[in-house]
PDB file of N, CA and C in Angstrom:
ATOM      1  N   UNK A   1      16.537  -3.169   8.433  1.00  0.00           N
ATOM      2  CA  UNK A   1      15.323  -2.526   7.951  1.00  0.00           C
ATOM      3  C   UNK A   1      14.170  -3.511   8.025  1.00  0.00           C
ATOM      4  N   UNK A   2      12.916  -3.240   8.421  1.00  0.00           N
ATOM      5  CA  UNK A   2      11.436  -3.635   8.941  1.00  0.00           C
ATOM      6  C   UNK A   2      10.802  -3.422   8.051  1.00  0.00           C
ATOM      7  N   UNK A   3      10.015  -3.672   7.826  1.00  0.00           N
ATOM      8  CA  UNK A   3       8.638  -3.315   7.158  1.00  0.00           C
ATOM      9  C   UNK A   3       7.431  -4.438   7.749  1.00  0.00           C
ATOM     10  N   UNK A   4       6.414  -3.867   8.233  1.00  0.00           N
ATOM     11  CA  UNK A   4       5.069  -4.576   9.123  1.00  0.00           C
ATOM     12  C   UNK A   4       4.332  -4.003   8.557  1.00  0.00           C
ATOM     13  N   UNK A   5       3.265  -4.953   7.630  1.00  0.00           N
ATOM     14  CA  UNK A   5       2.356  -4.580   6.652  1.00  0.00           C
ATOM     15  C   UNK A   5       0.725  -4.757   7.743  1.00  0.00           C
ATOM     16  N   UNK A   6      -0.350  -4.577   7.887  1.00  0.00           N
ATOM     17  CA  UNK A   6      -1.368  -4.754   8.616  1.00  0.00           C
ATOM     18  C   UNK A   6      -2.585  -4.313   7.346  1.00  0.00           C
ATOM     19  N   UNK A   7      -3.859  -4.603   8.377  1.00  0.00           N
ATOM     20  CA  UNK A   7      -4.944  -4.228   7.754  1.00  0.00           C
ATOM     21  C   UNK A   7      -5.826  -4.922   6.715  1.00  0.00           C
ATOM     22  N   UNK A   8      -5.091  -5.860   6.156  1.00  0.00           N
ATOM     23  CA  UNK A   8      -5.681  -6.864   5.183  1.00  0.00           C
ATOM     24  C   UNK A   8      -7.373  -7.533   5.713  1.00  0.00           C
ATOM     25  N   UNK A   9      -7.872  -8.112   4.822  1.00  0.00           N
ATOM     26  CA  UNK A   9      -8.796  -8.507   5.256  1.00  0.00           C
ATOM     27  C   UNK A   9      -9.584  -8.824   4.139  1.00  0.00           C
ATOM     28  N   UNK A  10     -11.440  -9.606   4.448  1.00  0.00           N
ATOM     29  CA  UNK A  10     -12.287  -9.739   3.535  1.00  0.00           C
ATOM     30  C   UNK A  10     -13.218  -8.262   3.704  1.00  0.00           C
ATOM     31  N   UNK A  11     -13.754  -7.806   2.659  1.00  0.00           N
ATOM     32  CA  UNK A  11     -14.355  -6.488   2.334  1.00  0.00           C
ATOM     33  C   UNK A  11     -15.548  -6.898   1.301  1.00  0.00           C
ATOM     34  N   UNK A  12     -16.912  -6.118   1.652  1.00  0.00           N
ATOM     35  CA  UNK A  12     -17.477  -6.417   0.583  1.00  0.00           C
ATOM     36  C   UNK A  12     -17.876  -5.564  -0.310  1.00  0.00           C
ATOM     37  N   UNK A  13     -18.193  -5.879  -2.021  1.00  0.00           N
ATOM     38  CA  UNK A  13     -17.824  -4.376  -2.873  1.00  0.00           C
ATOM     39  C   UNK A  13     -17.963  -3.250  -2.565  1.00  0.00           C
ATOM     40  N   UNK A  14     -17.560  -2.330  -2.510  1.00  0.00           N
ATOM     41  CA  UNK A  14     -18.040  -1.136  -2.113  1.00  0.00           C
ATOM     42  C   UNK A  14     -17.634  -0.393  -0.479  1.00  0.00           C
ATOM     43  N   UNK A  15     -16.704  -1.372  -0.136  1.00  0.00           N
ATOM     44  CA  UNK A  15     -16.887  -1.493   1.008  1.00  0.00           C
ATOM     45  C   UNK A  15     -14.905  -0.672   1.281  1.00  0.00           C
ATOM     46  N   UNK A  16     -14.539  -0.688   2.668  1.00  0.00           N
ATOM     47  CA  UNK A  16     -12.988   0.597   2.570  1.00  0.00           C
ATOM     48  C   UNK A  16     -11.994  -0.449   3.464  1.00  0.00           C
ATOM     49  N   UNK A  17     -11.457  -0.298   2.821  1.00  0.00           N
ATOM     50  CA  UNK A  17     -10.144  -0.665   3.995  1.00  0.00           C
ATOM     51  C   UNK A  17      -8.774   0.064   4.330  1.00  0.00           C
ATOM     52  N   UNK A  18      -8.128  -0.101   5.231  1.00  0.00           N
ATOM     53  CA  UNK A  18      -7.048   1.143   5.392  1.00  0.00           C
ATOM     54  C   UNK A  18      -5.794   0.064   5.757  1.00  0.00           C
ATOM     55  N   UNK A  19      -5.249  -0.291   5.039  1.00  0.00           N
ATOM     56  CA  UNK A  19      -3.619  -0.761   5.032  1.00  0.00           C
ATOM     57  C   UNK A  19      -2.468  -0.307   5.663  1.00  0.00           C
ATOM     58  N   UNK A  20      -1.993  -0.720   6.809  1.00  0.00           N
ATOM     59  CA  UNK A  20      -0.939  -0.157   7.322  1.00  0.00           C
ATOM     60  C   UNK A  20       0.829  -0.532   7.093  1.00  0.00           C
ATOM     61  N   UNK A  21       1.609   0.257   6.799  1.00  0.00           N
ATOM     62  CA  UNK A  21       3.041  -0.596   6.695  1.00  0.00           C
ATOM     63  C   UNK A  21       3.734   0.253   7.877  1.00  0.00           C
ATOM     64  N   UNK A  22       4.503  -0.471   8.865  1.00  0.00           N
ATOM     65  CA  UNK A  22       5.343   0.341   9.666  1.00  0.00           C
ATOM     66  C   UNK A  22       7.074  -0.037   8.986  1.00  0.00           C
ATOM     67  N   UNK A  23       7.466   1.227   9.292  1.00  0.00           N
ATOM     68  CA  UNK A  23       8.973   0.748   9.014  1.00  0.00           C
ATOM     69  C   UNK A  23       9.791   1.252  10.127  1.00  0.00           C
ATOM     70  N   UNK A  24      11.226   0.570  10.082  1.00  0.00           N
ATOM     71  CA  UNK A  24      11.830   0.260  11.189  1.00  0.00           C
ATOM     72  C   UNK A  24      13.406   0.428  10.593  1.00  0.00           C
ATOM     73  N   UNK A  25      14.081   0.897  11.328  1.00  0.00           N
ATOM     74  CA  UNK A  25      15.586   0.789  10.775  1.00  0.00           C
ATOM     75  C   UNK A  25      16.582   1.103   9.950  1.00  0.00           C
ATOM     76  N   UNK A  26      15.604   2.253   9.039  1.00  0.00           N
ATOM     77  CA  UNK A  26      16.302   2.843   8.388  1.00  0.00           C
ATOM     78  C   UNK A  26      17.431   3.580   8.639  1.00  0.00           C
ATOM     79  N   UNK A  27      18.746   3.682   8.432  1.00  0.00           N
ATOM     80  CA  UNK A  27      19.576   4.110   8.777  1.00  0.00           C
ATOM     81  C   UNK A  27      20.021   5.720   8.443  1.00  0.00           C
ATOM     82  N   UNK A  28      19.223   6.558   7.595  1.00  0.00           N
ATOM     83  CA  UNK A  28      20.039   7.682   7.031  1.00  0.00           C
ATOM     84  C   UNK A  28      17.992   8.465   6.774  1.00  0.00           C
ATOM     85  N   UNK A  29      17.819   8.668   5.453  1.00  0.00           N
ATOM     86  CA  UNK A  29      16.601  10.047   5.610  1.00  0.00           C
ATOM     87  C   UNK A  29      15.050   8.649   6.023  1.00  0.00           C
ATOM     88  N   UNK A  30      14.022   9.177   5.580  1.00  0.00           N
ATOM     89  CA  UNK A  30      13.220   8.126   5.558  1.00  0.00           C
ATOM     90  C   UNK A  30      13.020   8.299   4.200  1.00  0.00           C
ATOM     91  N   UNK A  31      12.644   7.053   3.833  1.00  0.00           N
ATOM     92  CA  UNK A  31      12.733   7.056   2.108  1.00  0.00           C
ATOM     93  C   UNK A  31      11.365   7.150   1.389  1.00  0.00           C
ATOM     94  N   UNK A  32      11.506   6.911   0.348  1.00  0.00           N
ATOM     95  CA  UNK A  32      10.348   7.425  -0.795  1.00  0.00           C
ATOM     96  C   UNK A  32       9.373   5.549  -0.314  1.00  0.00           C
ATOM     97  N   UNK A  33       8.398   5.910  -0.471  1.00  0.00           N
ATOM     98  CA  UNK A  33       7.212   4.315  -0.080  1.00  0.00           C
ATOM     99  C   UNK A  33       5.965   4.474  -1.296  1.00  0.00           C
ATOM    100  N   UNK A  34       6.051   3.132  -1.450  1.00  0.00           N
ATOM    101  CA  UNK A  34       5.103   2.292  -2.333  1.00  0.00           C
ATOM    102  C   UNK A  34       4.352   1.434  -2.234  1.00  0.00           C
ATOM    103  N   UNK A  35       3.053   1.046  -2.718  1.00  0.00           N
ATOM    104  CA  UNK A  35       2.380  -0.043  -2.255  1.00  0.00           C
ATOM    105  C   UNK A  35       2.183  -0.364  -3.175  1.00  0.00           C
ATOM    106  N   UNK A  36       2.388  -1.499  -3.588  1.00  0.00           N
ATOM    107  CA  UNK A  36       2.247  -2.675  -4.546  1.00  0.00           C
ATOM    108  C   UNK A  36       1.113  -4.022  -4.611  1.00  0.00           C
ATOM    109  N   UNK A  37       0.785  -4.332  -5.577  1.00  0.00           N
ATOM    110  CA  UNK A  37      -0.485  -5.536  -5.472  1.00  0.00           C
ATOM    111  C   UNK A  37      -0.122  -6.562  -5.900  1.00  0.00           C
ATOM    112  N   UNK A  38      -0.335  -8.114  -6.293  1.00  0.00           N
ATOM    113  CA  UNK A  38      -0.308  -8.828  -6.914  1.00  0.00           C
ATOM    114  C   UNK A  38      -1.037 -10.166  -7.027  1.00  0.00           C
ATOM    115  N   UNK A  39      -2.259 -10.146  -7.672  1.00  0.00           N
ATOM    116  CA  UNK A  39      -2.974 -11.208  -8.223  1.00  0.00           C
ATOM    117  C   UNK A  39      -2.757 -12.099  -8.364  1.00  0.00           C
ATOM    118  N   UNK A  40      -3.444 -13.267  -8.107  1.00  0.00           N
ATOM    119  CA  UNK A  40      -2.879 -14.562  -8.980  1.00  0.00           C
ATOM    120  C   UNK A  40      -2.941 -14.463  -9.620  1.00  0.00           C
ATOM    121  N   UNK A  41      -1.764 -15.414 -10.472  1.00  0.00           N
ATOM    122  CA  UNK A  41      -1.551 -14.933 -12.288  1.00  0.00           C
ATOM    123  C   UNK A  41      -1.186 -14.281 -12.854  1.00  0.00           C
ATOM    124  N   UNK A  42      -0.927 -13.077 -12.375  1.00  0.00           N
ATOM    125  CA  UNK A  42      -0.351 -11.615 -12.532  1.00  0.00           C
ATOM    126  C   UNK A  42       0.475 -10.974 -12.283  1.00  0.00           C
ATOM    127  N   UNK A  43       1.532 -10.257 -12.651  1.00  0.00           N
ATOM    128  CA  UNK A  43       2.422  -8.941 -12.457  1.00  0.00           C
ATOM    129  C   UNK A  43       1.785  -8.503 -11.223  1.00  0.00           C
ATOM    130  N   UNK A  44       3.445  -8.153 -10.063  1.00  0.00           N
ATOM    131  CA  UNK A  44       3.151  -6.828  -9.315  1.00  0.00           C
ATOM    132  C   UNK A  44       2.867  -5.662 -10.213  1.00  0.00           C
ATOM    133  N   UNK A  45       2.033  -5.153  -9.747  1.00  0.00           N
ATOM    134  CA  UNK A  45       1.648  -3.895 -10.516  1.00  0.00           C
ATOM    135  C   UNK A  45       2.017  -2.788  -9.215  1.00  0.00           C
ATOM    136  N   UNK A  46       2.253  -1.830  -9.180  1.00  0.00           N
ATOM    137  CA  UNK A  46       2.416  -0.410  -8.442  1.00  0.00           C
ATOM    138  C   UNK A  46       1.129   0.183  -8.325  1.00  0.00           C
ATOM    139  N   UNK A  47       0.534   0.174  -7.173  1.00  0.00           N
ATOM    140  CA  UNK A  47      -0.270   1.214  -6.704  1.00  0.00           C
ATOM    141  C   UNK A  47      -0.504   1.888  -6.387  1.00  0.00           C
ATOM    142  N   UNK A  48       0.403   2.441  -5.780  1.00  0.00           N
ATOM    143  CA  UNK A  48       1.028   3.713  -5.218  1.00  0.00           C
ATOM    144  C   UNK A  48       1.960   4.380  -4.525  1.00  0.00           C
ATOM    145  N   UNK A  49       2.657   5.492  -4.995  1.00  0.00           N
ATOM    146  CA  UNK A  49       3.623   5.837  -4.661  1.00  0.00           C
ATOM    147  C   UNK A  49       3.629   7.478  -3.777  1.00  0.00           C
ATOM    148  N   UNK A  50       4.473   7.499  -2.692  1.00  0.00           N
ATOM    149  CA  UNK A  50       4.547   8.681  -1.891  1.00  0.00           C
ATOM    150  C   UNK A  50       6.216   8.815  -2.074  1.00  0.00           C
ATOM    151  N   UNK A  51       7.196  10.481  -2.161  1.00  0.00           N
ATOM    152  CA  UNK A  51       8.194  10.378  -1.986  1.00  0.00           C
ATOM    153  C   UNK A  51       8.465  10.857  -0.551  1.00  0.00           C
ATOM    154  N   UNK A  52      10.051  10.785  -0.538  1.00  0.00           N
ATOM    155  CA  UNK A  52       9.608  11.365   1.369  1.00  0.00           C
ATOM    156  C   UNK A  52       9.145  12.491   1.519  1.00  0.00           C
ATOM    157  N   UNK A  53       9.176  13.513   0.614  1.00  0.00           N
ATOM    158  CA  UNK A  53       8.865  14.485   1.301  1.00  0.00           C
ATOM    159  C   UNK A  53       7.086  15.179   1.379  1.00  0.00           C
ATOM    160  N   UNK A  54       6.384  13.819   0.524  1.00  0.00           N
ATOM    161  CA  UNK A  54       4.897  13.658   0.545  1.00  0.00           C
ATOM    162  C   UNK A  54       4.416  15.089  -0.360  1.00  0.00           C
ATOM    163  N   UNK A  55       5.229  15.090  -1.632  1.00  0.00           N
ATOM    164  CA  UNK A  55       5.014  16.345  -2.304  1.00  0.00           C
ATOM    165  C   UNK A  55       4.848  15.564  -3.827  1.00  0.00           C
ATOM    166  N   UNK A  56       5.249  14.050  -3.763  1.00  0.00           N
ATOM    167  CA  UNK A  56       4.703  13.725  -5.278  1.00  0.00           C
ATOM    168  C   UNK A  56       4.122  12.404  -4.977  1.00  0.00           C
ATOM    169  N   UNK A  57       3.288  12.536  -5.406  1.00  0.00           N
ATOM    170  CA  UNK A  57       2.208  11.125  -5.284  1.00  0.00           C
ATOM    171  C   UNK A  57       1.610  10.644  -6.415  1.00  0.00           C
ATOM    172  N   UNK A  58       1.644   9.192  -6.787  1.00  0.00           N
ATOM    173  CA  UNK A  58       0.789   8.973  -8.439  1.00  0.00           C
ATOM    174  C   UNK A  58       0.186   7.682  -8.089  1.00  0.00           C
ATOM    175  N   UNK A  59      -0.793   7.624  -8.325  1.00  0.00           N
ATOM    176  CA  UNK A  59      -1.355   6.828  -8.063  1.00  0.00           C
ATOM    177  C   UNK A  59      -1.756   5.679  -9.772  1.00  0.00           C
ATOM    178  N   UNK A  60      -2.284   4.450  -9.329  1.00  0.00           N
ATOM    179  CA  UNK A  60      -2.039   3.843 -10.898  1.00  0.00           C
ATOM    180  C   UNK A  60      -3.717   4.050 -11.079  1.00  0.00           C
ATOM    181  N   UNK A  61      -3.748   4.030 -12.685  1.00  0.00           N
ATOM    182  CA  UNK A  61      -5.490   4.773 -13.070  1.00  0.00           C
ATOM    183  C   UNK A  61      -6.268   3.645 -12.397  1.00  0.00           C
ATOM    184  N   UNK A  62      -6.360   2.603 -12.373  1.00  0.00           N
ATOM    185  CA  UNK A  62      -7.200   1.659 -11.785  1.00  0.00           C
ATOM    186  C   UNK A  62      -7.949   1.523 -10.447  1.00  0.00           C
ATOM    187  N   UNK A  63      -7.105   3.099  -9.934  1.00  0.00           N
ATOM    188  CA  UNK A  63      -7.365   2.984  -8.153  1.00  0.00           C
ATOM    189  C   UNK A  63      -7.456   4.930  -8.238  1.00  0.00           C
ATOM    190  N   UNK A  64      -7.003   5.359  -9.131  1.00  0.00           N
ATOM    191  CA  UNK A  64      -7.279   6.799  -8.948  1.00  0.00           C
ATOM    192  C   UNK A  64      -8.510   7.496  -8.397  1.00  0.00           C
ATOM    193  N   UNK A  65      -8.858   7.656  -7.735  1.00  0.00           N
ATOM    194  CA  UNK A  65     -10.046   8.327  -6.514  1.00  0.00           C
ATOM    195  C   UNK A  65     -10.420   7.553  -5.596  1.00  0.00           C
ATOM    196  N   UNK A  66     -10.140   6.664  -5.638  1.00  0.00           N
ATOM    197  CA  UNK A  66     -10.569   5.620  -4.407  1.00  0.00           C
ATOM    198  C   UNK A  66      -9.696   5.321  -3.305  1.00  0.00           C
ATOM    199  N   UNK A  67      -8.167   5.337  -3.921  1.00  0.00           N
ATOM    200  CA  UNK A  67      -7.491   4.947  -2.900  1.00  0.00           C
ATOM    201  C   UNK A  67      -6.570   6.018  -2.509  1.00  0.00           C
ATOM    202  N   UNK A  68      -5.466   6.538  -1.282  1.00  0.00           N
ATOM    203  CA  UNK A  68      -4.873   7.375  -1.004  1.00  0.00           C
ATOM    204  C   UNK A  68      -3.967   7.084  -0.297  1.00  0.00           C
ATOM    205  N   UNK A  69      -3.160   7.347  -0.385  1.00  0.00           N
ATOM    206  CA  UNK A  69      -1.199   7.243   0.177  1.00  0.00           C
ATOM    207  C   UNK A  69      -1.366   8.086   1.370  1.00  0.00           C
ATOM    208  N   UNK A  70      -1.385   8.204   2.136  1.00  0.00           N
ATOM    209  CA  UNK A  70      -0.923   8.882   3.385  1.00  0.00           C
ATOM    210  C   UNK A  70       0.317   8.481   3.983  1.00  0.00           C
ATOM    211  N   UNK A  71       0.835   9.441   4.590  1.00  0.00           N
ATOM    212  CA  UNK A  71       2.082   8.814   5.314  1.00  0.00           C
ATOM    213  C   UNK A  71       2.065   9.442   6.595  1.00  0.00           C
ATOM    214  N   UNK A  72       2.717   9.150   7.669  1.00  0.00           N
ATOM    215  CA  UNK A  72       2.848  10.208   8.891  1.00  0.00           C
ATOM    216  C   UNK A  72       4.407   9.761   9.103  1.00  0.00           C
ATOM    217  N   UNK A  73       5.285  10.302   8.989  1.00  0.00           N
ATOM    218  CA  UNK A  73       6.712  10.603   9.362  1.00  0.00           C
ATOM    219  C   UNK A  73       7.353  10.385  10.820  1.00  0.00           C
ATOM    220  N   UNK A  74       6.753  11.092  11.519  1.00  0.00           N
ATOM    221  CA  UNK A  74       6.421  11.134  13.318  1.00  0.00           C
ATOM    222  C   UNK A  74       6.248   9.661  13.678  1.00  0.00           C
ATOM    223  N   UNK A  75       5.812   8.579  13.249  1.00  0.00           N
ATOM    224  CA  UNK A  75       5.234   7.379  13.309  1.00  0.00           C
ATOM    225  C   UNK A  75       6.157   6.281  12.439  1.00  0.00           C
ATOM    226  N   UNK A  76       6.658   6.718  11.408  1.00  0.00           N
ATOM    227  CA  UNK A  76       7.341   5.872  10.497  1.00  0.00           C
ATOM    228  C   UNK A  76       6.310   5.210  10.060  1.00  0.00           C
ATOM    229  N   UNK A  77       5.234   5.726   9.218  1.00  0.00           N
ATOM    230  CA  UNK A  77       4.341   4.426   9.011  1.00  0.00           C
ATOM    231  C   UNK A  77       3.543   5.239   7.797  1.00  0.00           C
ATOM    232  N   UNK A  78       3.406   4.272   6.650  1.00  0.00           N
ATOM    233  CA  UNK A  78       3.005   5.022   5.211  1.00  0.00           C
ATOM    234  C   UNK A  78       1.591   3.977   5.678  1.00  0.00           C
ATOM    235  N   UNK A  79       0.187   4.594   5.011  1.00  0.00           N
ATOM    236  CA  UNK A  79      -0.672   3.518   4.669  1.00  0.00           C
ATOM    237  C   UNK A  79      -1.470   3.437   3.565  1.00  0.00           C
ATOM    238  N   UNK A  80      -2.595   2.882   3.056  1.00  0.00           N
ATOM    239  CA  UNK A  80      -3.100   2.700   1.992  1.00  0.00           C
ATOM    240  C   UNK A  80      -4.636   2.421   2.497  1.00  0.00           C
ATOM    241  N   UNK A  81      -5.533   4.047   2.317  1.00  0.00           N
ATOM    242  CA  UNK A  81      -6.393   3.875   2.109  1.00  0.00           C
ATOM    243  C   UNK A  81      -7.452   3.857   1.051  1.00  0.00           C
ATOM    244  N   UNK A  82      -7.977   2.335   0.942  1.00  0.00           N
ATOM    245  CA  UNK A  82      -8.863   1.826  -0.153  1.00  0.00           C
ATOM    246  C   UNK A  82     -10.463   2.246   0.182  1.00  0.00           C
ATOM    247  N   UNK A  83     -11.194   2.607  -0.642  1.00  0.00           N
ATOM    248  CA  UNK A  83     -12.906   3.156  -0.574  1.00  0.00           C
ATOM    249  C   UNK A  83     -12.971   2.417  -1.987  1.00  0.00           C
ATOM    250  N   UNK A  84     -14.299   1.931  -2.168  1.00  0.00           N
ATOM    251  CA  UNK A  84     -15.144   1.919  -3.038  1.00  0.00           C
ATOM    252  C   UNK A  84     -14.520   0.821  -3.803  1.00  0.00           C
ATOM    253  N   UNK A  85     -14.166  -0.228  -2.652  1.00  0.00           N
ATOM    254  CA  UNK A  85     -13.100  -1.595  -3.348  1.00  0.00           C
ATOM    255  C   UNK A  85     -14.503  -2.440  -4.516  1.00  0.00           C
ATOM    256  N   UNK A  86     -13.816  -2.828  -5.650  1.00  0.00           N
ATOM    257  CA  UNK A  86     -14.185  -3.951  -6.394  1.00  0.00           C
ATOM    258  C   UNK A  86     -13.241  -5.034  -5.890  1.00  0.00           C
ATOM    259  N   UNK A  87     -14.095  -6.366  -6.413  1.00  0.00           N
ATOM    260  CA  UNK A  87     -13.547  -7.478  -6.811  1.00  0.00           C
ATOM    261  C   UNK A  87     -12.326  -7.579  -7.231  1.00  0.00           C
ATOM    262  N   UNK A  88     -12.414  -6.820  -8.280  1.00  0.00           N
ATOM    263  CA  UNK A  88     -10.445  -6.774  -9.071  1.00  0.00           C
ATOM    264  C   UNK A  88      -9.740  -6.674  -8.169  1.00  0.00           C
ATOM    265  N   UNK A  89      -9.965  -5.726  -7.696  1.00  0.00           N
ATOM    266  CA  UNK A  89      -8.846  -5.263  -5.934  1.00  0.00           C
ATOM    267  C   UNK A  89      -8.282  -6.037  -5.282  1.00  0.00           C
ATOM    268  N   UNK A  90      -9.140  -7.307  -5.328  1.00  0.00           N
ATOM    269  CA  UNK A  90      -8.543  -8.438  -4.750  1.00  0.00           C
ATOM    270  C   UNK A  90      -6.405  -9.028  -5.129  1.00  0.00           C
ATOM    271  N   UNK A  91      -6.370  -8.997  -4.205  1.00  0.00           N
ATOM    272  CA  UNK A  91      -4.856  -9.111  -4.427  1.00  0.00           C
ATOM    273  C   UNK A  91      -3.827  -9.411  -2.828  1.00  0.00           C
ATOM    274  N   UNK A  92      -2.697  -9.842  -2.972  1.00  0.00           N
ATOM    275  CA  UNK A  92      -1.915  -9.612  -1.853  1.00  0.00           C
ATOM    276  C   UNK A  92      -1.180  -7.704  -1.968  1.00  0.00           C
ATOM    277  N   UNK A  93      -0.738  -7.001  -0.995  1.00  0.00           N
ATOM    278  CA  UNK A  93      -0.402  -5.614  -1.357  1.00  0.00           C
ATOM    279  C   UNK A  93       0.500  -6.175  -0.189  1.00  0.00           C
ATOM    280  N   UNK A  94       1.487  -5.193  -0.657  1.00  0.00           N
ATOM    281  CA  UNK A  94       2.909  -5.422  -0.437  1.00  0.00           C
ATOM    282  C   UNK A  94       3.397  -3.572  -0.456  1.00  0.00           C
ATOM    283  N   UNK A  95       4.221  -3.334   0.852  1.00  0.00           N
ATOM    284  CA  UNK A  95       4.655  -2.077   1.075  1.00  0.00           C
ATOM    285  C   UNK A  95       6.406  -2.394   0.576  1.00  0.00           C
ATOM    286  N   UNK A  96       6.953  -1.015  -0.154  1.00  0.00           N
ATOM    287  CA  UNK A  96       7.962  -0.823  -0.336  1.00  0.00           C
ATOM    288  C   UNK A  96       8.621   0.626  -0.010  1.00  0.00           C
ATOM    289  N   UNK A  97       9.580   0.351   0.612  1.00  0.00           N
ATOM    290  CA  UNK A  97      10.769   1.219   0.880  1.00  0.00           C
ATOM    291  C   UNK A  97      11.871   1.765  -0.263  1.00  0.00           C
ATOM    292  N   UNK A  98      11.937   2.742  -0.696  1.00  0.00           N
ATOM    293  CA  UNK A  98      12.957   3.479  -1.592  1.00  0.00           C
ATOM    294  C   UNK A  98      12.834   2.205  -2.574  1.00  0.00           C
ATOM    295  N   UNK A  99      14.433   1.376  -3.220  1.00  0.00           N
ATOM    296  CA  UNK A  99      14.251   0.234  -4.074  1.00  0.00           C
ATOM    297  C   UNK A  99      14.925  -0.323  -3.977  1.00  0.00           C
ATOM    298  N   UNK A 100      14.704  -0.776  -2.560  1.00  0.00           N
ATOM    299  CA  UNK A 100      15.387  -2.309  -2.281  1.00  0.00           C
ATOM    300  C   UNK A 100      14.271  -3.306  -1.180  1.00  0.00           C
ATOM    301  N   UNK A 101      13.928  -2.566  -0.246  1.00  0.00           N
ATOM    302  CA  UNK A 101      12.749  -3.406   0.796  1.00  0.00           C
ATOM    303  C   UNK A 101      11.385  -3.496   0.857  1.00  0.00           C
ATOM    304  N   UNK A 102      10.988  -4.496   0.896  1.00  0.00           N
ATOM    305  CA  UNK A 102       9.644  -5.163   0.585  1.00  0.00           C
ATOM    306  C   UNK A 102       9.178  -5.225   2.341  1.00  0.00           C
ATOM    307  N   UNK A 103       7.688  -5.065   2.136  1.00  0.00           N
ATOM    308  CA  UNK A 103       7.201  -6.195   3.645  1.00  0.00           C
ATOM    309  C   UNK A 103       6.863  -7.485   3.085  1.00  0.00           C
ATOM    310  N   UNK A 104       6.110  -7.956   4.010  1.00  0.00           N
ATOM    311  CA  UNK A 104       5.854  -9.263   3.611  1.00  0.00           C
ATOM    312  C   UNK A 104       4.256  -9.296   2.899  1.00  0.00           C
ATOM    313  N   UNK A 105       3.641  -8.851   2.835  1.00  0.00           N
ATOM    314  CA  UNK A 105       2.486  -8.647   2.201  1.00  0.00           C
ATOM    315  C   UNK A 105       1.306  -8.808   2.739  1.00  0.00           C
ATOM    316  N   UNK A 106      -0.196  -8.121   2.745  1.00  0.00           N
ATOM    317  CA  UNK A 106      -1.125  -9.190   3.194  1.00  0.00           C
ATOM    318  C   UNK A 106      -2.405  -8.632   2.206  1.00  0.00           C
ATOM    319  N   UNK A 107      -3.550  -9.687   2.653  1.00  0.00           N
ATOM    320  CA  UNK A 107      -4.025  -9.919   1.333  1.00  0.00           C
ATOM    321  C   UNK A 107      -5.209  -9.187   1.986  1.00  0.00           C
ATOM    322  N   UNK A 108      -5.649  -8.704   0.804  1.00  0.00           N
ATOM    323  CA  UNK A 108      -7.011  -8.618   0.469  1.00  0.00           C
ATOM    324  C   UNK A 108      -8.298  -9.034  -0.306  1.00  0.00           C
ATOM    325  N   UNK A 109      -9.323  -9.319   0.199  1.00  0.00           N
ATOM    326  CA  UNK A 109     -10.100  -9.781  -1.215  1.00  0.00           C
ATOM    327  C   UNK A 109     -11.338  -9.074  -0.800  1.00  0.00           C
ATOM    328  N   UNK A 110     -11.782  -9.098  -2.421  1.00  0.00           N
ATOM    329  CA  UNK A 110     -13.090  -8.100  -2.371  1.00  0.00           C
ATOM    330  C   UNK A 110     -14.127  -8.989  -2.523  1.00  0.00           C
ATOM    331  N   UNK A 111     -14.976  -9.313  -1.616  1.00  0.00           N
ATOM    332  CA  UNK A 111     -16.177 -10.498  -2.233  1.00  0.00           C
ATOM    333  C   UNK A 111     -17.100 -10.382  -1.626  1.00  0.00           C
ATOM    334  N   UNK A 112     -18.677 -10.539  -2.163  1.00  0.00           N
ATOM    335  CA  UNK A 112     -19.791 -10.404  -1.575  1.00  0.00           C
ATOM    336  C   UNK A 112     -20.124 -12.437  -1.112  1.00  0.00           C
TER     337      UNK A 112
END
């Protein structure tokens, strides 16, 4: 199992970015995906979650209208699009597979 995280970058407030994770190798359905953050100093926190069948989605209140889970199935590839980034946002984000596989992460920061 794969996971290829993309899209990271510098952004300035206010400004969108679109996060890509591809996955690879799953052996049996495609599984439920998550994107995760983590600050220096700080707890992974959960940012968002899609199950496979893209019928339950929750997003954490801190990112609720701004950001959106998409997935395309056809592609194997969940992503994470961010609008209307703050500073806080700043973080490494990290894609997860069902609950065991991680990607490797990449970062973002929000700075003018």
């Amino acid at each position: 199992v794969q996971l290829v995280e993309s899209g990271g970058g510098l952004v300035q407030p206010g400004g969108s970015l679109r996060l890509s994770c591809a996955a690879s190798g799953f052996p049996f359905s495609w599984p439920d995906m998550s994107w995760y953050r983590q600050a220096p100093g700080k707890e992974r926190e959960l940012v968002a979650f899609i199950n496979a069948l893209g019928r339950t989605i929750t997003y954490a209140d801190s990112v609720k209208g701004r950001f959106t889970i998409p997935r395309d199935n056809a592609e194997s590839t969940v992503y994470l699009q961010m609008n209307s980034l703050k500073p806080e946002d700043t973080a490494v984000y990290l894609c997860k597979a069902g609950s065991l596989y991680w990607g490797q992460g990449t970062q973002v920061t929000v700075s003018s």
